[in-house]
C-alpha atoms as a PDB file:
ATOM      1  CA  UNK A   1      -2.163   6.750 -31.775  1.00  0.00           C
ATOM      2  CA  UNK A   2      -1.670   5.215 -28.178  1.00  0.00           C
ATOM      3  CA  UNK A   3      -3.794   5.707 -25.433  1.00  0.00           C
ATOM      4  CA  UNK A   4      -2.948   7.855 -22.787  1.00  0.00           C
ATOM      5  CA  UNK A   5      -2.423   4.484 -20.393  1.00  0.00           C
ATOM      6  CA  UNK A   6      -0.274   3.189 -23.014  1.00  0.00           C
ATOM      7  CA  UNK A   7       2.092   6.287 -23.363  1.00  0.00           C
ATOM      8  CA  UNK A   8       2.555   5.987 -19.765  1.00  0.00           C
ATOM      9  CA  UNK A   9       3.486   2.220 -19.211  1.00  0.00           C
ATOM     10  CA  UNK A  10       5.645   3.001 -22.277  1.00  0.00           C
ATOM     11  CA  UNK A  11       7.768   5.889 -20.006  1.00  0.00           C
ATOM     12  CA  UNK A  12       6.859   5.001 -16.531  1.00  0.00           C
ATOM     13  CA  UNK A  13       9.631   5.856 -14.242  1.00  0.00           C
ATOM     14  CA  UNK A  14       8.478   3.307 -11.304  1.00  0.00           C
ATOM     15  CA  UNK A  15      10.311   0.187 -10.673  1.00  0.00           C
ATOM     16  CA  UNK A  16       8.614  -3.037 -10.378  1.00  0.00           C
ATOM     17  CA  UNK A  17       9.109  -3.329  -6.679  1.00  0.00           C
ATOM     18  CA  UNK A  18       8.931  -0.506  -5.265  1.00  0.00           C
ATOM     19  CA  UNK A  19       7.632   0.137  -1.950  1.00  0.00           C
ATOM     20  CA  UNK A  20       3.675   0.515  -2.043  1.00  0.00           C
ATOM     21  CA  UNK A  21       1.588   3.268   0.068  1.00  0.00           C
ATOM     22  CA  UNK A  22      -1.356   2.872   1.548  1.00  0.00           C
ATOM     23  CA  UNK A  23      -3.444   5.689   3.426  1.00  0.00           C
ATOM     24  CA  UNK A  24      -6.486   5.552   5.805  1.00  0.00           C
ATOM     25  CA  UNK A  25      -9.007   7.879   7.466  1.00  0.00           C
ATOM     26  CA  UNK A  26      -9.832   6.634  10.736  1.00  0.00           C
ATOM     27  CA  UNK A  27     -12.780   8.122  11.970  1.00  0.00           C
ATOM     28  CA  UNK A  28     -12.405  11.410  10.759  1.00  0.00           C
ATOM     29  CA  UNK A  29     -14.482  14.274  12.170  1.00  0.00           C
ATOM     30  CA  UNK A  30     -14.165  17.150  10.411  1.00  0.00           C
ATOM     31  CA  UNK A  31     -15.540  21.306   9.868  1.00  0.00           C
ATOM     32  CA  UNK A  32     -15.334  24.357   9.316  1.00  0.00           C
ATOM     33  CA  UNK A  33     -14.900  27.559  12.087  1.00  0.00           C
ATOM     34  CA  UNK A  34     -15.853  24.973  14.563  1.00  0.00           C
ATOM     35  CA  UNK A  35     -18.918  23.685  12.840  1.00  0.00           C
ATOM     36  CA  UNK A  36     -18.610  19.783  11.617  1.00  0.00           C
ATOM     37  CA  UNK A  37     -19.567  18.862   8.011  1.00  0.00           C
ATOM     38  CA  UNK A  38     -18.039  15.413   8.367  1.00  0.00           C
ATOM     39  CA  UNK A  39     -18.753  12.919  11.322  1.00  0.00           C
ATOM     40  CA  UNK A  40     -16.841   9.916  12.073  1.00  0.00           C
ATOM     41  CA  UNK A  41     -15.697   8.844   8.196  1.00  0.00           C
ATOM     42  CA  UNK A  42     -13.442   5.845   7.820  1.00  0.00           C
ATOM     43  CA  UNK A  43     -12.068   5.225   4.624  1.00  0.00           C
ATOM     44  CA  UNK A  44      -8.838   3.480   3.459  1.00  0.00           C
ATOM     45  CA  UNK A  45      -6.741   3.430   0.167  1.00  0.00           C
ATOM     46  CA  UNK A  46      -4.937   0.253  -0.731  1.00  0.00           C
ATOM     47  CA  UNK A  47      -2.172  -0.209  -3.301  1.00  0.00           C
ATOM     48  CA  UNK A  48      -3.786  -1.475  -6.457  1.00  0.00           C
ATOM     49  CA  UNK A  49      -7.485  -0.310  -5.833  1.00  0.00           C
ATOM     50  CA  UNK A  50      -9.465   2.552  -6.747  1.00  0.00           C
ATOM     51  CA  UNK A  51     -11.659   3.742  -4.515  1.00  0.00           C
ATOM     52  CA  UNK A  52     -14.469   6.329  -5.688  1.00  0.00           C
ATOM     53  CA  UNK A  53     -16.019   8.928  -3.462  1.00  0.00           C
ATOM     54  CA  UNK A  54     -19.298  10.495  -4.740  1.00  0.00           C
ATOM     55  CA  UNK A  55     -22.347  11.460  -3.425  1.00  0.00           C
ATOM     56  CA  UNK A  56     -24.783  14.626  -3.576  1.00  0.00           C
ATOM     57  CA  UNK A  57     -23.017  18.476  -3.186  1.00  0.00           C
ATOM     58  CA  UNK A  58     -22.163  19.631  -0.192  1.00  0.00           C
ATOM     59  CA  UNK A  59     -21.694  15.273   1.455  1.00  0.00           C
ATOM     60  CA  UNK A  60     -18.228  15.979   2.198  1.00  0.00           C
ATOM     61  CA  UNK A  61     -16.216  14.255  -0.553  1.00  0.00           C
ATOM     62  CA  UNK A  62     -13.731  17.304  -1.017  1.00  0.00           C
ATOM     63  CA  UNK A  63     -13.446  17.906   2.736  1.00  0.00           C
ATOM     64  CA  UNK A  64     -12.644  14.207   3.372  1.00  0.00           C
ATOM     65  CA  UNK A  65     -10.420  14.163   0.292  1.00  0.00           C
ATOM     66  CA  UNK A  66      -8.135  17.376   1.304  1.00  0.00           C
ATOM     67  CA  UNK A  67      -7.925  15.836   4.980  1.00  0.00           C
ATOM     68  CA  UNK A  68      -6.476  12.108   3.759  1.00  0.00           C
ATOM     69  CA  UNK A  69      -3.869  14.654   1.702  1.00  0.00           C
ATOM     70  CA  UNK A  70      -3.044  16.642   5.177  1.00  0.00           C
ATOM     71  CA  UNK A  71      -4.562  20.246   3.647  1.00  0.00           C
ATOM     72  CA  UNK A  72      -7.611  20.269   6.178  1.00  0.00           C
ATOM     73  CA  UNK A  73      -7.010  19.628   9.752  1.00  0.00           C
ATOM     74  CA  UNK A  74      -9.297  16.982  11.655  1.00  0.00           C
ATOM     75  CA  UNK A  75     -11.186  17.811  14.270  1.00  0.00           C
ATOM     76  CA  UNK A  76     -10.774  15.052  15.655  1.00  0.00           C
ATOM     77  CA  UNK A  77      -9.608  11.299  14.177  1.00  0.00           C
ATOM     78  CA  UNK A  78      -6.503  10.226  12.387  1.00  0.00           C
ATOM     79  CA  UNK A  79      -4.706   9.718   9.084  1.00  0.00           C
ATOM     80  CA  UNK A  80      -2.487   6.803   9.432  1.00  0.00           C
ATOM     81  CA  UNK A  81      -0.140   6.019   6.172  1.00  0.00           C
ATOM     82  CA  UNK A  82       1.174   2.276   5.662  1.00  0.00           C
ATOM     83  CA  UNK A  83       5.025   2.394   3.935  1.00  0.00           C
ATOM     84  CA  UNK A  84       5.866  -0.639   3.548  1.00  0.00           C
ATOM     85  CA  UNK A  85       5.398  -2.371   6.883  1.00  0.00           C
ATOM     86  CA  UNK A  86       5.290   0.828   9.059  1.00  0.00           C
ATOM     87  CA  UNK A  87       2.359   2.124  10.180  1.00  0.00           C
ATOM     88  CA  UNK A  88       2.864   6.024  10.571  1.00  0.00           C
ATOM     89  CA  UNK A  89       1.174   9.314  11.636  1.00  0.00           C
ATOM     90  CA  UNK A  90       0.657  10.875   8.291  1.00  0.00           C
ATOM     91  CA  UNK A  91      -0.360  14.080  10.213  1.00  0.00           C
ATOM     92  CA  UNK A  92       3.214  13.861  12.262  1.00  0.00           C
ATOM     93  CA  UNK A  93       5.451  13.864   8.870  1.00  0.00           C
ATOM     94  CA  UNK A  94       7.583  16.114   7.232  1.00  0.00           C
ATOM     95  CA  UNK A  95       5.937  17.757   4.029  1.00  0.00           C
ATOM     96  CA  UNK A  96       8.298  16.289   1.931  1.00  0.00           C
ATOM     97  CA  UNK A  97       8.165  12.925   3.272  1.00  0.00           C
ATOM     98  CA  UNK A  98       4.571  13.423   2.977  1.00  0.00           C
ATOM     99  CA  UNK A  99       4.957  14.766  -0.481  1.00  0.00           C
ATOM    100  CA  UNK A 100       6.925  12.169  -1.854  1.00  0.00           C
ATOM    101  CA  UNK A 101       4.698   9.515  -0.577  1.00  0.00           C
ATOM    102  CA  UNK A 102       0.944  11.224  -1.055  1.00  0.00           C
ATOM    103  CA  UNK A 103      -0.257  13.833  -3.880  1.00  0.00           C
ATOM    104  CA  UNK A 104      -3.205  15.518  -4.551  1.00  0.00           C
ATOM    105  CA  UNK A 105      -5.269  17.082  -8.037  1.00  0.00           C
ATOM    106  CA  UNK A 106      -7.233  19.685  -6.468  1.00  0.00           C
ATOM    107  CA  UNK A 107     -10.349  20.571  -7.872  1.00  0.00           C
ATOM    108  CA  UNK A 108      -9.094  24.245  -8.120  1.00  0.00           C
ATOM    109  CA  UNK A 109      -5.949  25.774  -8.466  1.00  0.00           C
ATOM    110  CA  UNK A 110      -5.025  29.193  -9.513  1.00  0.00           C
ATOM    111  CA  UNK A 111      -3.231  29.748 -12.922  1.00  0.00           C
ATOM    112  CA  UNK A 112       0.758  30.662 -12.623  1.00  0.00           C
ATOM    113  CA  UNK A 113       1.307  33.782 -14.853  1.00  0.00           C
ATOM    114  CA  UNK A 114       4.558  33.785 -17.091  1.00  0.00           C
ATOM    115  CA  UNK A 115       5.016  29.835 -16.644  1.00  0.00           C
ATOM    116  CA  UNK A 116       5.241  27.216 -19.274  1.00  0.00           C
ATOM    117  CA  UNK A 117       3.307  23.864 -19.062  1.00  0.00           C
ATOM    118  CA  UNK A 118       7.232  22.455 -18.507  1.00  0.00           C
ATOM    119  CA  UNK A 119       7.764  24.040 -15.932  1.00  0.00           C
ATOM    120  CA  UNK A 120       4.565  23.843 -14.037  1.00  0.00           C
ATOM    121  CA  UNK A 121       5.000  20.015 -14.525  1.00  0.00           C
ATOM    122  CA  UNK A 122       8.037  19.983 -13.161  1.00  0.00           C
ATOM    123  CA  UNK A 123       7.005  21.340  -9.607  1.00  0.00           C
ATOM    124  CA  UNK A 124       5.421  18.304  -9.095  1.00  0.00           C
ATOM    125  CA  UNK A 125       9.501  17.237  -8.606  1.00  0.00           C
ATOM    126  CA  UNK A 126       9.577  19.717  -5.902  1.00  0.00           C
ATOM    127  CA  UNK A 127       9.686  16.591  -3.187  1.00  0.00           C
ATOM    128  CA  UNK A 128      12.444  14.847  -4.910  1.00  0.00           C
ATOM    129  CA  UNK A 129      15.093  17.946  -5.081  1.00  0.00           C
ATOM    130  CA  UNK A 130      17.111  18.779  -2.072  1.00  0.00           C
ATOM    131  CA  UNK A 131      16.670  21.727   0.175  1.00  0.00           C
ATOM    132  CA  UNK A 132      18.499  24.009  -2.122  1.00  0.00           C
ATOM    133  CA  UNK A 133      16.905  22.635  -5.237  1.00  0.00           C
ATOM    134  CA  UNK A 134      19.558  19.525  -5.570  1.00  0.00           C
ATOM    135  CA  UNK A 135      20.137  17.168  -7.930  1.00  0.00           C
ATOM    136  CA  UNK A 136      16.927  15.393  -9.490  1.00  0.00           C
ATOM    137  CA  UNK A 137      18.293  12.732 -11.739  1.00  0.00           C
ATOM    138  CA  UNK A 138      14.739  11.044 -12.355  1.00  0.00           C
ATOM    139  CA  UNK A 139      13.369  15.134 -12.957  1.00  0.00           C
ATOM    140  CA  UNK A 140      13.525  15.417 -16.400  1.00  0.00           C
ATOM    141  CA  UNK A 141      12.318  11.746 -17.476  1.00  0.00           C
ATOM    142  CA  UNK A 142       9.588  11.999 -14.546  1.00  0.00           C
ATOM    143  CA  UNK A 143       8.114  15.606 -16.270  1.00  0.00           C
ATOM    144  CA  UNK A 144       8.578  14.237 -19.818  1.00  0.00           C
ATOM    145  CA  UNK A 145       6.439  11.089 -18.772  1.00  0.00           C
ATOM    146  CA  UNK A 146       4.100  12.499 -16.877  1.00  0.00           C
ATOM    147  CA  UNK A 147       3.001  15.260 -20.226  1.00  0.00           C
ATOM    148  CA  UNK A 148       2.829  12.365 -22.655  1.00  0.00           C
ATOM    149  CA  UNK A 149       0.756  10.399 -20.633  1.00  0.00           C
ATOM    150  CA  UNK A 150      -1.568  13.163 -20.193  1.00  0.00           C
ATOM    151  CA  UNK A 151      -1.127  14.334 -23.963  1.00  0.00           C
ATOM    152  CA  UNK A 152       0.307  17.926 -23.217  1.00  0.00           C
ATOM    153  CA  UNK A 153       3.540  17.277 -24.272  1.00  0.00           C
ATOM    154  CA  UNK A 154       2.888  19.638 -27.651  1.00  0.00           C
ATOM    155  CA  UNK A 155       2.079  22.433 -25.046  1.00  0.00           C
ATOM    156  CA  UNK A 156       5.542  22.075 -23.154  1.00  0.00           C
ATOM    157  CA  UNK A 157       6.544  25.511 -23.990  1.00  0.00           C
ATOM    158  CA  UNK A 158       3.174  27.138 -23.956  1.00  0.00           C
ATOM    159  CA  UNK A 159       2.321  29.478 -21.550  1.00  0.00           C
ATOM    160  CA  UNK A 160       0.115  27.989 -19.119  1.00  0.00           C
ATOM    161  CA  UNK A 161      -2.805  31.262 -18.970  1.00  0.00           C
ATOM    162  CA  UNK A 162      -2.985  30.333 -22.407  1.00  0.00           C
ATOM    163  CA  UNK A 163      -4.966  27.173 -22.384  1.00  0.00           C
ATOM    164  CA  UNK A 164      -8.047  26.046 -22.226  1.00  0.00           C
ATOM    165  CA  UNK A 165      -9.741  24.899 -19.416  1.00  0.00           C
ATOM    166  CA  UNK A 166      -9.590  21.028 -20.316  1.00  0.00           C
ATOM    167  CA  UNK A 167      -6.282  21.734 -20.963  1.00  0.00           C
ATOM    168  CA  UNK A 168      -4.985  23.224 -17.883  1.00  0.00           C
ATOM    169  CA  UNK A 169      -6.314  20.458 -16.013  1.00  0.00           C
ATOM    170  CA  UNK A 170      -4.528  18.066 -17.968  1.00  0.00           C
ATOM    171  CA  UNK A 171      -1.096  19.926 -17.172  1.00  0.00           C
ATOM    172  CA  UNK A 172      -2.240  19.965 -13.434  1.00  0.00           C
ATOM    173  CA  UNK A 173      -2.636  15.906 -13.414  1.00  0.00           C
ATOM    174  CA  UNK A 174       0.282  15.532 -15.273  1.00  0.00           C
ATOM    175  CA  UNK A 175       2.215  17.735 -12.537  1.00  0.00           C
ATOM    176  CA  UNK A 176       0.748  15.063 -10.152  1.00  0.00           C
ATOM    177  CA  UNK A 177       1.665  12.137 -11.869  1.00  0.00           C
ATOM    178  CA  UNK A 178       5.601  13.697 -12.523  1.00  0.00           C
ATOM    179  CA  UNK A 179       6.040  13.614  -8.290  1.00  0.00           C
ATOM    180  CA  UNK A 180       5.335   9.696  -8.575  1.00  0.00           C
ATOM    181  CA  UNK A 181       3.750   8.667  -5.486  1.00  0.00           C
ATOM    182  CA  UNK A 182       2.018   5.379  -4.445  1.00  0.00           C
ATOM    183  CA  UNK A 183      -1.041   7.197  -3.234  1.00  0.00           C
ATOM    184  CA  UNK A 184      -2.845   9.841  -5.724  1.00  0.00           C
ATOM    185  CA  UNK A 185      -6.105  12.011  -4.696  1.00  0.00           C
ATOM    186  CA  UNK A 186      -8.136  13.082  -7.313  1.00  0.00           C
ATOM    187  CA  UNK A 187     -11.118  15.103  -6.890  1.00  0.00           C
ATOM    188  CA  UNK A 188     -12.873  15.551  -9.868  1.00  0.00           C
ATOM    189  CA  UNK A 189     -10.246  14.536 -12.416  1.00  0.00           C
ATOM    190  CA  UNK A 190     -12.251  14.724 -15.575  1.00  0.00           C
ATOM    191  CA  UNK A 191     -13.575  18.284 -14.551  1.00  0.00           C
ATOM    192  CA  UNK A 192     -13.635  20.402 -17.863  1.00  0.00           C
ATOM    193  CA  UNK A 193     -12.630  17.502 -20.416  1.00  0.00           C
ATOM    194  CA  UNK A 194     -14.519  16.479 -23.053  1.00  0.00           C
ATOM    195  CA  UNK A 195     -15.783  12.779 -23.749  1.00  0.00           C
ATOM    196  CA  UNK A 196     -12.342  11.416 -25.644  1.00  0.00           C
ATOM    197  CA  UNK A 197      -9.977  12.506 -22.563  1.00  0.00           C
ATOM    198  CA  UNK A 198     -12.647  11.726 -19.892  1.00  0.00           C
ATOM    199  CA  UNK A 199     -12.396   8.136 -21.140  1.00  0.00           C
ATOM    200  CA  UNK A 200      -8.407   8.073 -21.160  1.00  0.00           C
ATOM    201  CA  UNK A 201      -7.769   9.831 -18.022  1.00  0.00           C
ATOM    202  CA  UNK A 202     -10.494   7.534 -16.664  1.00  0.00           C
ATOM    203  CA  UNK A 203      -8.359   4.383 -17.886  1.00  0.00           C
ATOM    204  CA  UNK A 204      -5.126   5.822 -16.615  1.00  0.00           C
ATOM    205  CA  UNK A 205      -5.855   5.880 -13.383  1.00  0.00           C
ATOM    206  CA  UNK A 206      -7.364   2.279 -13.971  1.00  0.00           C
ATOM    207  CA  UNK A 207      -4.012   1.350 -15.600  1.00  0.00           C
ATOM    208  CA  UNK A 208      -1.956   2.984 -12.216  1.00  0.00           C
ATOM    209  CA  UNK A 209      -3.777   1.057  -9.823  1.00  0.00           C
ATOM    210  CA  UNK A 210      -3.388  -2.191 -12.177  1.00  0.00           C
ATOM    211  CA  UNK A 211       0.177  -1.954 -13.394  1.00  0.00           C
ATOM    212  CA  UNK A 212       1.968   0.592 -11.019  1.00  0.00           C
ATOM    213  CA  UNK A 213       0.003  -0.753  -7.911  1.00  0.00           C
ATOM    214  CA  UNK A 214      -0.918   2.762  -6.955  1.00  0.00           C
ATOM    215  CA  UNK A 215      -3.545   3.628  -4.446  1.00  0.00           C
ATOM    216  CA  UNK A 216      -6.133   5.767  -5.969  1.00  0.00           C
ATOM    217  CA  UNK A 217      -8.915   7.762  -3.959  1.00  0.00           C
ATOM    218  CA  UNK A 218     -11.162   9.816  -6.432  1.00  0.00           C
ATOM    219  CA  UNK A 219     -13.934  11.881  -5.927  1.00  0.00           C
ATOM    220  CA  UNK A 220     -16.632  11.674  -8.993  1.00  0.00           C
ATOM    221  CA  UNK A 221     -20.324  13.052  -9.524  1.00  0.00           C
ATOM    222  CA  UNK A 222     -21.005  10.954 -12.577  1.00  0.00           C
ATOM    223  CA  UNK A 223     -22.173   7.850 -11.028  1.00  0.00           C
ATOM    224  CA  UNK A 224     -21.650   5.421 -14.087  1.00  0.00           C
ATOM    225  CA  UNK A 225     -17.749   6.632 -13.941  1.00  0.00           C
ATOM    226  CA  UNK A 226     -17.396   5.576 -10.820  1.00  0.00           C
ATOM    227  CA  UNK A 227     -19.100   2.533 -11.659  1.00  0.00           C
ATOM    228  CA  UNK A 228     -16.777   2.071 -14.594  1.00  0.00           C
ATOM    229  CA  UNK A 229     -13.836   2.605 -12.976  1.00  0.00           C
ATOM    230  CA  UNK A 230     -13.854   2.095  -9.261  1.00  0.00           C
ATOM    231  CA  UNK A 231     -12.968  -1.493  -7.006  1.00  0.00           C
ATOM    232  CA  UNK A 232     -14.955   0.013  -3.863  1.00  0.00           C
ATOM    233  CA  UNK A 233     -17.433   2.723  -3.906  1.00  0.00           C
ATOM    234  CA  UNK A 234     -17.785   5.513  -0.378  1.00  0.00           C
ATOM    235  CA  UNK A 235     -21.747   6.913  -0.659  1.00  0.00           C
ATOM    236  CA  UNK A 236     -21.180   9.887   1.397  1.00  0.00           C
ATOM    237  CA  UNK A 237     -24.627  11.857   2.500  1.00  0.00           C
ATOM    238  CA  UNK A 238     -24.711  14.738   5.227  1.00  0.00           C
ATOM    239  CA  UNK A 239     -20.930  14.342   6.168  1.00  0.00           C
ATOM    240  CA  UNK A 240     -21.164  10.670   6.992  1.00  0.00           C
ATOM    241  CA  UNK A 241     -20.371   7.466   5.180  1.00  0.00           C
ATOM    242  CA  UNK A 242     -23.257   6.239   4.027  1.00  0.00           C
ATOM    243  CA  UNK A 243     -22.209   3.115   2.360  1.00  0.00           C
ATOM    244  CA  UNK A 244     -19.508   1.706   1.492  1.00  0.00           C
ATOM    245  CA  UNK A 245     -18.782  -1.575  -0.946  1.00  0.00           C
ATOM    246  CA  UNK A 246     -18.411  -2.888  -4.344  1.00  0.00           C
ATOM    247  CA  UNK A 247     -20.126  -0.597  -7.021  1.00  0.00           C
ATOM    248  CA  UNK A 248     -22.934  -3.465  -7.301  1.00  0.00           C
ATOM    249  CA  UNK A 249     -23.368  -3.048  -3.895  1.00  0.00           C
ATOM    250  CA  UNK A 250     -23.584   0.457  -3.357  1.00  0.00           C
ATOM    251  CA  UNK A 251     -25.134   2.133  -6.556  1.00  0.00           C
ATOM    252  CA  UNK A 252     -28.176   0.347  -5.670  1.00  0.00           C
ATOM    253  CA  UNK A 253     -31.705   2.115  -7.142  1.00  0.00           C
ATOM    254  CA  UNK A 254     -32.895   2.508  -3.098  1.00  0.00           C
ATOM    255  CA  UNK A 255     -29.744   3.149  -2.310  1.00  0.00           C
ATOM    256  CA  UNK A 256     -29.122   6.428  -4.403  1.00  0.00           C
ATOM    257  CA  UNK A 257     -33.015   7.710  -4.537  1.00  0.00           C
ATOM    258  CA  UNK A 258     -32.467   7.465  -0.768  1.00  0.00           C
ATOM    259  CA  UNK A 259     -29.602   9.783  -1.027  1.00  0.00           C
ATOM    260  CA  UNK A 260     -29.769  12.037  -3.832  1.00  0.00           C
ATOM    261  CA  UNK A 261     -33.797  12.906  -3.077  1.00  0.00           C
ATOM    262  CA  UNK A 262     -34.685  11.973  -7.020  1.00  0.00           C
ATOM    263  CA  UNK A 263     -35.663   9.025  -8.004  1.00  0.00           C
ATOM    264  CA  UNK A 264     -32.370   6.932 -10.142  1.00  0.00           C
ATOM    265  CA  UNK A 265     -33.206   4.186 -11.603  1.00  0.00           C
ATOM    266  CA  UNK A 266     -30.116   1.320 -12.379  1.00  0.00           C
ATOM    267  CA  UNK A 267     -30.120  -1.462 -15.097  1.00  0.00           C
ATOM    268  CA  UNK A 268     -27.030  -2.877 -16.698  1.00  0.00           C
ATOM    269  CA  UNK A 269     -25.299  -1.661 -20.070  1.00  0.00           C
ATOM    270  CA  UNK A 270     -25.934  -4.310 -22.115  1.00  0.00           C
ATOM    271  CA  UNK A 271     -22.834  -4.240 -24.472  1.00  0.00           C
ATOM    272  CA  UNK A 272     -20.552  -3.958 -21.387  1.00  0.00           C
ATOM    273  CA  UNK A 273     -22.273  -5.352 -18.656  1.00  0.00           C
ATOM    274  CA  UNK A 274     -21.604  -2.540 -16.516  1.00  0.00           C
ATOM    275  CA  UNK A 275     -24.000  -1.088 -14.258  1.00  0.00           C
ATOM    276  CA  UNK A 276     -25.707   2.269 -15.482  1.00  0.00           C
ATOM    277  CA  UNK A 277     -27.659   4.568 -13.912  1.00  0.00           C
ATOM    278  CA  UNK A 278     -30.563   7.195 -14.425  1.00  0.00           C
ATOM    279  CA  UNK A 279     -31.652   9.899 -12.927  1.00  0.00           C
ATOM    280  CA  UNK A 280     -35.915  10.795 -13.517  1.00  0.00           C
ATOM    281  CA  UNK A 281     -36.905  13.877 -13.662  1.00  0.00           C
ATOM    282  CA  UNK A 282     -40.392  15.359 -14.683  1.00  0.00           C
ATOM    283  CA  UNK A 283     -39.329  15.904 -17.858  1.00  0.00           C
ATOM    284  CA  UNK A 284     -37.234  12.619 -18.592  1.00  0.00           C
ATOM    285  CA  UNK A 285     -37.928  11.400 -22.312  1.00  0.00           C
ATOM    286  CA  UNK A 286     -38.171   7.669 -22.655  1.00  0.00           C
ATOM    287  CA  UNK A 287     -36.371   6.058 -24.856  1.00  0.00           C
END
C-alpha cells in the first residue's frame, strides 16, 4: 500500500512552477484582554522548509501560530507575506486572498452535524469559488487528493460526528491540504493519531516542503518529531523566542533542562542518526 506522501505526489494538483509563499512574524507582541503572553517573536516561513515550534505549555506556540494565520490580532508588530517578489501586509488583505495563499489546522475545531467527510473537505475550496459559489474546476480533483493523501477517502460519505477522534483530524488536514496553499500552519498535527499515521502525516508534510516547495510552520510537543522532521527549530519559553536554529543546535541537553525545568537528556538514535531526547524523572527506569 502507498504511503500517504506517495498518494499525494501521485494526485497533487500543484504545478511545478507555481508561485511560492513565504510568511514572517516580525516582532510580534501579542495577549490577551490587554495582558501580553508573547513579546517581540520573529519568526519566518520559507518555501521548502519546515519550521517546528515547540516548547513547554502555556510558551506561546498556538498564540504565535493563530497570529502568522491572521486569527489573533497583534498587539503590536507585523505579518508580512512574500508572493512571489511582493512583499505585502498580510494583515491588510482580503480573506480570500489571504485564504488562498495561507491555511491553518487548528488544534480544535468543532464537529459539523449532518455533514459528510466530502463535504467538509471540500470547504477547504471555499477560497477558490467565486462570491456566489462559482465555478471551481480544480474542486473536485483538489478534495479527492487531498482524502487519499490523508487516507479518508473510504469515509467520503460518512458522517463526520461519526468518527473517531484520529479520524476527524485526518479529515480536518485533508480539508487543509484540498485549499492548496504555499504556506500551511499546523499546530499539533498528529494530535489523536496513533503511531502508523503519526509517522505518515509526519512525512507528508516532509514530502510538501520537499516536492511542492511549501512553507510549513508546525507546532509539536514531542521533541524527537520535531527533530525528525523539522529544517529550523523556534524554542519558545515565557512568550519569547528562546532559540532559534537547526535542531542540533537548539535541542541541546542545557538548552531544554533550561527550559522545560526537568532535566532531558539528548544522545543520538543510533540506527538513524537522529537526535533523541529524554526526559528524567524520579521514577525513570534505565534501560
Amino acid at each position: 500500500m502507498p504511503s500517504l506522501t506517495q498518494a499525494w505526489l501521485s494526485c497533487a494538483v500543484r504545478t511545478a512552477g507555481e508561485t511560492s509563499h513565504s510568511l514572517r512574524g516580525l516582532d510580534l507582541r501579542l495577549g490577551y484582554h490587554g495582558t501580553a503572553v508573547v513579546h517581540g517573536a520573529s519568526v519566518g516561513l520559507v518555501p521548502g522548509r519546515v519550521t517546528a515550534l515547540i516548547g513547554p505549555n502555556g510558551s506561546g506556540k498556538s498564540t504565535l501560530l493563530r497570529a502568522l494565520a491572521r486569527l489573533h490580532p497583534p498587539m503590536g508588530g507585523g505579518v508580512r507575506l512574500a508572493d512571489g517578489d511582493a512583499d505585502l501586509d498580510a494583515l491588510a488583505l482580503m480573506s480570500r486572498d489571504f485564504a488562498r495563499r495561507v491555511t491553518l489546522l487548528a488544534q480544535s475545531r468543532p464537529t459539523p452535524t449532518g455533514l459528510s467527510v466530502r463535504e467538509v473537505v471540500g470547504f477547504g475550496r471555499h477560497p477558490h469559488r467565486g462570491r456566489w459559489r462559482g465555478d471551481d474546476p480544480d474542486g473536485p480533483a483538489a478534495v479527492t487528493t487531498a482524502m487519499v493523501a490523508t487516507r479518508v477517502q473510504e469515509l467520503a460519505d460518512r458522517a463526520v460526528d461519526e468518527l473517531s477522534g484520529g479520524q476527524l483530524q485526518r479529515v480536518w488536514l485533508a480539508t487543509c491540504l484540498a485549499q492548496d496553499t504555499g504556506v500551511l500552519l499546523l499546530d499539533e498535527p498528529t494530535n489523536h493519531l496513533d503511531l502508523r499515521y503519526q509517522v505518515e502525516i509526519l512525512d507528508l508534510v516532509r514530502e510538501l516542503a520537499d516536492e511542492r516547495l511549501v512553507a510549513v510552520g508546525v507546532v509539536l510537543h514531542d521533541l524527537d518529531h520535531a527533530a525528525a522532521v523539522a529544517d529550523e527549530v523556534a524554542l519558545l519559553a515565557d512568550g519569547r523566542v528562546r532559540a532559534c536554529g537547526r535542531p542540533a543546535e537548539v535541542l541541546t541537553a542545557e538548552l531544554l533542562t533550561e527550559v522545560y525545568g526537568i532535566r532531558v537528556e539528548v544522545d543520538h538514535d543510533p540506527h538513524t542518526g537522529g537526535l533523541r531526547t529524554r526526559a528524567v524523572g524520579r521514577h525513570t527506569v534505565r534501560r
